[in-house]
C-alpha atoms as a PDB file:
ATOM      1  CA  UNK A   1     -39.372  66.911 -93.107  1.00  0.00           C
ATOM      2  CA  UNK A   2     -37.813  69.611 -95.013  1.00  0.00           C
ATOM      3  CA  UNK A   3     -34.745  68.462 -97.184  1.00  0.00           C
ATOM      4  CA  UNK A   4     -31.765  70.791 -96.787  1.00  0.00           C
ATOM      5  CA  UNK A   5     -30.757  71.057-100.430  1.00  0.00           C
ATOM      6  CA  UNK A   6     -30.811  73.757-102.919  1.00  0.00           C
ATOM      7  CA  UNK A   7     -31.609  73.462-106.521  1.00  0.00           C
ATOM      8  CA  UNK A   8     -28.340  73.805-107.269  1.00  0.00           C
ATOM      9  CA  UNK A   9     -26.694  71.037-105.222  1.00  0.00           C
ATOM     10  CA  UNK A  10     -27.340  67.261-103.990  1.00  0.00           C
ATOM     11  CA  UNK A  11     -29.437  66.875-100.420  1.00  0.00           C
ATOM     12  CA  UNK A  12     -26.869  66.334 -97.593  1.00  0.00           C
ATOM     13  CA  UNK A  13     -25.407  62.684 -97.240  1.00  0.00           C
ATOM     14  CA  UNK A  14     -26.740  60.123 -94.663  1.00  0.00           C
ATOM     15  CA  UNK A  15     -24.197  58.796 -92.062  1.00  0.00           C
ATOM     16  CA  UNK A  16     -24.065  55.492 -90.680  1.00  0.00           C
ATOM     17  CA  UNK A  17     -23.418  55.822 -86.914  1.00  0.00           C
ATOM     18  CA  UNK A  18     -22.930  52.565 -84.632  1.00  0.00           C
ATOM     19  CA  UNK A  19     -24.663  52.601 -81.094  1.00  0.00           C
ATOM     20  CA  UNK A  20     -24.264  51.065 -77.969  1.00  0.00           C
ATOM     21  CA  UNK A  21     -26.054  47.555 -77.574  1.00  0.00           C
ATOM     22  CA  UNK A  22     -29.946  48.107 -77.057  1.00  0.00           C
ATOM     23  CA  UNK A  23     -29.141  51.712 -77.291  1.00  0.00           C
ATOM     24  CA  UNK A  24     -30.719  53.142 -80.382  1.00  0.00           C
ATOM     25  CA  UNK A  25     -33.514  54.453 -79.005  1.00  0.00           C
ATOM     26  CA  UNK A  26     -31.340  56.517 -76.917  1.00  0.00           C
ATOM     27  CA  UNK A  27     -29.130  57.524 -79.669  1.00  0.00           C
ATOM     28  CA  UNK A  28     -31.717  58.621 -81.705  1.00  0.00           C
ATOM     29  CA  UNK A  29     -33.600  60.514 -78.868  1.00  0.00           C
ATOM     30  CA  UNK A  30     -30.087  62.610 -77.901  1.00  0.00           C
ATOM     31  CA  UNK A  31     -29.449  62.858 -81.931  1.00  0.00           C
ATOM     32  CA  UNK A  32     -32.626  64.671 -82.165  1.00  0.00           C
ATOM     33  CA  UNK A  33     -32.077  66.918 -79.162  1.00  0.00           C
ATOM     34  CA  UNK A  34     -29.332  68.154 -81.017  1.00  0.00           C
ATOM     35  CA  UNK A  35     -30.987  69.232 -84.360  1.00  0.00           C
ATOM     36  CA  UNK A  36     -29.656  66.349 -86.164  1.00  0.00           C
ATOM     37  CA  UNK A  37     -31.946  64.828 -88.669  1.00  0.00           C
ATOM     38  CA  UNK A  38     -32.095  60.981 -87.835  1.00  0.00           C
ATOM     39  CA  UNK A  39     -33.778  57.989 -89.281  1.00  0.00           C
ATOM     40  CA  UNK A  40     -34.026  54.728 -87.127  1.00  0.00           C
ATOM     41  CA  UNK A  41     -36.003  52.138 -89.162  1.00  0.00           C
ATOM     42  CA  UNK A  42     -38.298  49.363 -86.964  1.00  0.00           C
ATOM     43  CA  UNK A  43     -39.334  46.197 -88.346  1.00  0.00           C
ATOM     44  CA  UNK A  44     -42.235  43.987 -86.716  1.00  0.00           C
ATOM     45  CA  UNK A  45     -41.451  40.432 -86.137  1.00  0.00           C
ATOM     46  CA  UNK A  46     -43.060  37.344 -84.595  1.00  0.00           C
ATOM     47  CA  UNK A  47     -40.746  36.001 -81.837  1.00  0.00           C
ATOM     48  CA  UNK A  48     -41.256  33.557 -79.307  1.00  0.00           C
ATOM     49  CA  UNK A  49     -41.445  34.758 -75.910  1.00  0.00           C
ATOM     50  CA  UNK A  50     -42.064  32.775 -72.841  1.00  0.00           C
ATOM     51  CA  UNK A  51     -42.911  29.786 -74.705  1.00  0.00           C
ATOM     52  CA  UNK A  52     -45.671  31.901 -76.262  1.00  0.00           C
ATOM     53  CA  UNK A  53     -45.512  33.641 -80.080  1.00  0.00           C
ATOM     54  CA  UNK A  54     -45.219  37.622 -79.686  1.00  0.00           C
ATOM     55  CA  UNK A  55     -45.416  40.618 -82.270  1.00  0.00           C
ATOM     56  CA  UNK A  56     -42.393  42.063 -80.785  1.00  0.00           C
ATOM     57  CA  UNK A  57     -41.291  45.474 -82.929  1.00  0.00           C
ATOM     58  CA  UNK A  58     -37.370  46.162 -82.975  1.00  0.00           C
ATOM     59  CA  UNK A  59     -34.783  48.089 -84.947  1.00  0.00           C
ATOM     60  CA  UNK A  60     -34.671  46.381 -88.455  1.00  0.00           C
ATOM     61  CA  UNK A  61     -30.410  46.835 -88.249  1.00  0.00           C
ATOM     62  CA  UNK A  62     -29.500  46.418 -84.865  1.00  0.00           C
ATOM     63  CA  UNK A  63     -27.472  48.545 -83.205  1.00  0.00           C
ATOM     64  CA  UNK A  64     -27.517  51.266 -86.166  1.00  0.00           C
ATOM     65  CA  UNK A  65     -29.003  54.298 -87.579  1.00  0.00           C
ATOM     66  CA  UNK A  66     -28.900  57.164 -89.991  1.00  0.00           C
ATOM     67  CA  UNK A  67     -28.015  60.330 -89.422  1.00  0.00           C
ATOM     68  CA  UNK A  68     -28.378  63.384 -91.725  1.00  0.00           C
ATOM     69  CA  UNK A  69     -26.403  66.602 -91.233  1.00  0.00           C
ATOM     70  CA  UNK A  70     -27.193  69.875 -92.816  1.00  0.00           C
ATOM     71  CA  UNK A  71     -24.117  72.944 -94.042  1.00  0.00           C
ATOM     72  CA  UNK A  72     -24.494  74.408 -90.520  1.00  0.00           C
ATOM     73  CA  UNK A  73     -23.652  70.881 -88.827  1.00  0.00           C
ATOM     74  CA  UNK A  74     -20.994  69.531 -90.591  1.00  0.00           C
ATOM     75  CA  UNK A  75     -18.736  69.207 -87.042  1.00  0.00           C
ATOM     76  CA  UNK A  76     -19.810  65.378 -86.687  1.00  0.00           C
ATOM     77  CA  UNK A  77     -17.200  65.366 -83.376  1.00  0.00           C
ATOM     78  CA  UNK A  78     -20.486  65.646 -81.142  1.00  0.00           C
ATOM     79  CA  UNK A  79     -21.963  62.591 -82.599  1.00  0.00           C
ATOM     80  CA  UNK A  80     -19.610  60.457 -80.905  1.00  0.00           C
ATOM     81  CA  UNK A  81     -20.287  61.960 -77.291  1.00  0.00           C
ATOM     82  CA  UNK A  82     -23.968  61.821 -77.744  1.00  0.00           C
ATOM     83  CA  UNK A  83     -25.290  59.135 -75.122  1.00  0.00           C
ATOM     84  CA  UNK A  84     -26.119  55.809 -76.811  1.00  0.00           C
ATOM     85  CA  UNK A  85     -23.941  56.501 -79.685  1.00  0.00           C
ATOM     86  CA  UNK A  86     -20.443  54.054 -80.108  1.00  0.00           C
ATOM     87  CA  UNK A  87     -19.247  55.392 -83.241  1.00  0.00           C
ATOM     88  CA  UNK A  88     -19.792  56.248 -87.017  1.00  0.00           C
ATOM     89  CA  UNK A  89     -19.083  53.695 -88.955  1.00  0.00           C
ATOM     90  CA  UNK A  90     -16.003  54.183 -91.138  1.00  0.00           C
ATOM     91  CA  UNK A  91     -14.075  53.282 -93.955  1.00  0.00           C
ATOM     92  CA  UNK A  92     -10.346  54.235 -92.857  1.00  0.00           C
ATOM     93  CA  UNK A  93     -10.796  57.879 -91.682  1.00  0.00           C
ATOM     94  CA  UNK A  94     -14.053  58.497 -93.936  1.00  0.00           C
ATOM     95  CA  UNK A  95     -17.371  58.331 -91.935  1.00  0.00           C
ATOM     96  CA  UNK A  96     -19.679  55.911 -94.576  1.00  0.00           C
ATOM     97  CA  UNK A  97     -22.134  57.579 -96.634  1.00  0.00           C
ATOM     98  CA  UNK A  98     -25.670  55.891 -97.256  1.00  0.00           C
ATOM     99  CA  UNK A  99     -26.974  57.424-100.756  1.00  0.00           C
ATOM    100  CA  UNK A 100     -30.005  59.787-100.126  1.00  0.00           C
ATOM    101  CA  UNK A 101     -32.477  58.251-102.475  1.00  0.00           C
ATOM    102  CA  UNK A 102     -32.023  54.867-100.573  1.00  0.00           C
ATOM    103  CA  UNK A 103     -32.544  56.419 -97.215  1.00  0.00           C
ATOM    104  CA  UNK A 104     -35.630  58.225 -98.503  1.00  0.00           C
ATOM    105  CA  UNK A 105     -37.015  54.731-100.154  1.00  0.00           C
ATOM    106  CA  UNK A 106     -36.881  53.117 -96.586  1.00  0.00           C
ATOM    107  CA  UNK A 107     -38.716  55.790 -94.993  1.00  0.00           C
ATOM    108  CA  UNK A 108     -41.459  55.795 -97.310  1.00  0.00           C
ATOM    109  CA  UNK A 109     -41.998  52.188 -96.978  1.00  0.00           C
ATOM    110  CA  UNK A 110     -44.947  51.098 -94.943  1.00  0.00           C
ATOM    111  CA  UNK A 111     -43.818  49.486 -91.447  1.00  0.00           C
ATOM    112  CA  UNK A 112     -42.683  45.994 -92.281  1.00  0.00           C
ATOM    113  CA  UNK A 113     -43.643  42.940 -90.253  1.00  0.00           C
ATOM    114  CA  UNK A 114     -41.882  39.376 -90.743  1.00  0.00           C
ATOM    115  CA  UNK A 115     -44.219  36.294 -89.832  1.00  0.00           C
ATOM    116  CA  UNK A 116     -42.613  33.928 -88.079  1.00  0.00           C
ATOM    117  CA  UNK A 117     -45.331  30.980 -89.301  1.00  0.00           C
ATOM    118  CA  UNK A 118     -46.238  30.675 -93.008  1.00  0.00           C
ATOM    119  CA  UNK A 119     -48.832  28.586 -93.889  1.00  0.00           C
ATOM    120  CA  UNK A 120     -48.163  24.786 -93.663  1.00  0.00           C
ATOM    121  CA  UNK A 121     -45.941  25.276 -91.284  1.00  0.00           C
ATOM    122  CA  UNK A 122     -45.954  22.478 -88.129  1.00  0.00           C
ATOM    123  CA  UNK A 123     -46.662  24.109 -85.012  1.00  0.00           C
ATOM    124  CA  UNK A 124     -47.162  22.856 -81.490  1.00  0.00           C
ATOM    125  CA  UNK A 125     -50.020  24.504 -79.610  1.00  0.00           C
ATOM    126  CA  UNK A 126     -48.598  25.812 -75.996  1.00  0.00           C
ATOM    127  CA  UNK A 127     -51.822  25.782 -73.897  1.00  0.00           C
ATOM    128  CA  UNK A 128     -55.143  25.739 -73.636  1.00  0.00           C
ATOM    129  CA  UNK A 129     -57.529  22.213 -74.137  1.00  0.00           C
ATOM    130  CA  UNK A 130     -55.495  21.552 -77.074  1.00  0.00           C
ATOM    131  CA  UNK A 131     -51.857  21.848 -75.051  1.00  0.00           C
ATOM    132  CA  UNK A 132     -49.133  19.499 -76.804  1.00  0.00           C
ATOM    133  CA  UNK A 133     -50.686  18.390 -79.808  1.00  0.00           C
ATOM    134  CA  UNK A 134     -49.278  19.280 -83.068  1.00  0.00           C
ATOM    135  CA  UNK A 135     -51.074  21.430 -85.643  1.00  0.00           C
ATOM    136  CA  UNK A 136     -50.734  22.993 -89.228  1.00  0.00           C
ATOM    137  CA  UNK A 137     -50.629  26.417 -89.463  1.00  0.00           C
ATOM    138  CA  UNK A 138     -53.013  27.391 -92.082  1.00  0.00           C
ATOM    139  CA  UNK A 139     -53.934  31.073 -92.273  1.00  0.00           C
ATOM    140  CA  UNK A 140     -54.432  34.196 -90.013  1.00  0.00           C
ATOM    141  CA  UNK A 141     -57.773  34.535 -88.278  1.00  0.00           C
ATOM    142  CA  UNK A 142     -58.148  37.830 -87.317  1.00  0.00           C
ATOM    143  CA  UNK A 143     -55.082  39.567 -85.929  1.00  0.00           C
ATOM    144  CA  UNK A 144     -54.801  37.078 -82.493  1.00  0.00           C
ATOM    145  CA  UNK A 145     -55.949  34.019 -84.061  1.00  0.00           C
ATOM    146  CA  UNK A 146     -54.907  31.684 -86.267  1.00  0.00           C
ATOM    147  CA  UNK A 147     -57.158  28.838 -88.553  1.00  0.00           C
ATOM    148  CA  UNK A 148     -54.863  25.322 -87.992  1.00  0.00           C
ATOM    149  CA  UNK A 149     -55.915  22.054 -88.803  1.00  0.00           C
ATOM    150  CA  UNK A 150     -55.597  19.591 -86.215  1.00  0.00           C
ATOM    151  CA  UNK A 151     -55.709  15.769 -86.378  1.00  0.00           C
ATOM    152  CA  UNK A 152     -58.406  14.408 -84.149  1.00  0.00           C
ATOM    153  CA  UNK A 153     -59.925  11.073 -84.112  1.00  0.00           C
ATOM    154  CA  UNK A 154     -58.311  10.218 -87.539  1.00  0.00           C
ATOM    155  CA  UNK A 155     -60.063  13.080 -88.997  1.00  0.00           C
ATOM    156  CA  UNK A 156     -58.469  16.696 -89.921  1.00  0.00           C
ATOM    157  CA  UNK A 157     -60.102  19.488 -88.246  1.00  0.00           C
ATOM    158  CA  UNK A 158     -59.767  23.121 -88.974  1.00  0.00           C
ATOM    159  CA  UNK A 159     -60.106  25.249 -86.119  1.00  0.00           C
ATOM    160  CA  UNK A 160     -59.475  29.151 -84.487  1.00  0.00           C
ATOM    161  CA  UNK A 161     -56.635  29.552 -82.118  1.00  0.00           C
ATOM    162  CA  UNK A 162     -54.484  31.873 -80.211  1.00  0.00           C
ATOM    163  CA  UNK A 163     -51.149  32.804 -82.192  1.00  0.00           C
ATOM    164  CA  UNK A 164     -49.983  33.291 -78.877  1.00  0.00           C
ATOM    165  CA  UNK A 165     -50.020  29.853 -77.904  1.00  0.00           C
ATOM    166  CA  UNK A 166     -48.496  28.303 -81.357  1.00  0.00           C
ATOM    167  CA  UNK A 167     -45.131  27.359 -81.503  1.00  0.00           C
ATOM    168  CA  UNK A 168     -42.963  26.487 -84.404  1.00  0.00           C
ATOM    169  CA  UNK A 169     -41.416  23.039 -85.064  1.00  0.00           C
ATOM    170  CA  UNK A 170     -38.472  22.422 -86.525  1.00  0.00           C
END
């Protein structure tokens, strides 16, 4: 992406604009559409989903996004008609500004995932052979299984299992 500065002045500000619930992906879509340069960062989590654990990718602040205008754009009245869009956040009549250099640092970041089990964390296994007996979460496996030691006959036991059927204990 091009940046829209000269030598002789700073790159153009980032905007913080507010969308409509689970409508960022539509904000930033119709954003786009209109030459606006946007910036929607995703994070990767682990979430429990029908009683199974799930790699489930969202917006890492929900319900917001950046938005980058260049001289020729600075009429930021069609922002708030844009479909998905609320509003831009504001401090009294001033739309916030995000400094560039931050902006730029989270889009050079690598995609980040959040783990939902660490190791040594208690889990209860959802299914399978092994359904309803609790387990230690020891390491990852692969990137569908999991190593968890398991108490059997009085003895620990380390063995391969679905993520997808561990659950976290509180």
């Amino acid at each position: 992406m091009s940046d829209t500065s000269t030598d002789n002045s700073l790159p153009s500000p980032w905007h913080v604009v507010h969308t409509k619930p689970r409508a960022e992906a539509r904000a930033l879509e119709n954003l786009q559409r209109q030459g606006f340069e946007v910036f929607l960062p995703m994070i990767t989590l682990q979430k429990v989903r029908r009683a199974k654990l799930a790699n489930v990718t969202e917006p890492m602040f929900s319900r917001y996004l950046f938005l980058r205008t260049t001289q020729a754009m600075e009429d930021l009245s069609v922002v708030r008609s844009t479909l998905g869009v609320s509003q831009f956040v504001r401090f009294g009549t001033v739309p916030a500004k995000v400094p560039h250099a931050w902006v730029e640092a989270m889009r050079l970041q690598p995609s980040l995932e959040e783990k939902l089990l660490k190791s040594g964390d208690k889990v209860l296994i959802a299914d399978g052979m092994l359904k309803g007996l609790e387990a230690v979460y020891m390491q990852p496996d692969g990137e569908l299984r999991a190593m968890v030691l398991i108490d059997l006959l009085s003895k620990p036991h380390l063995v391969s299992y679905e993520v997808a059927s561990l659950l976290p204990q509180t």
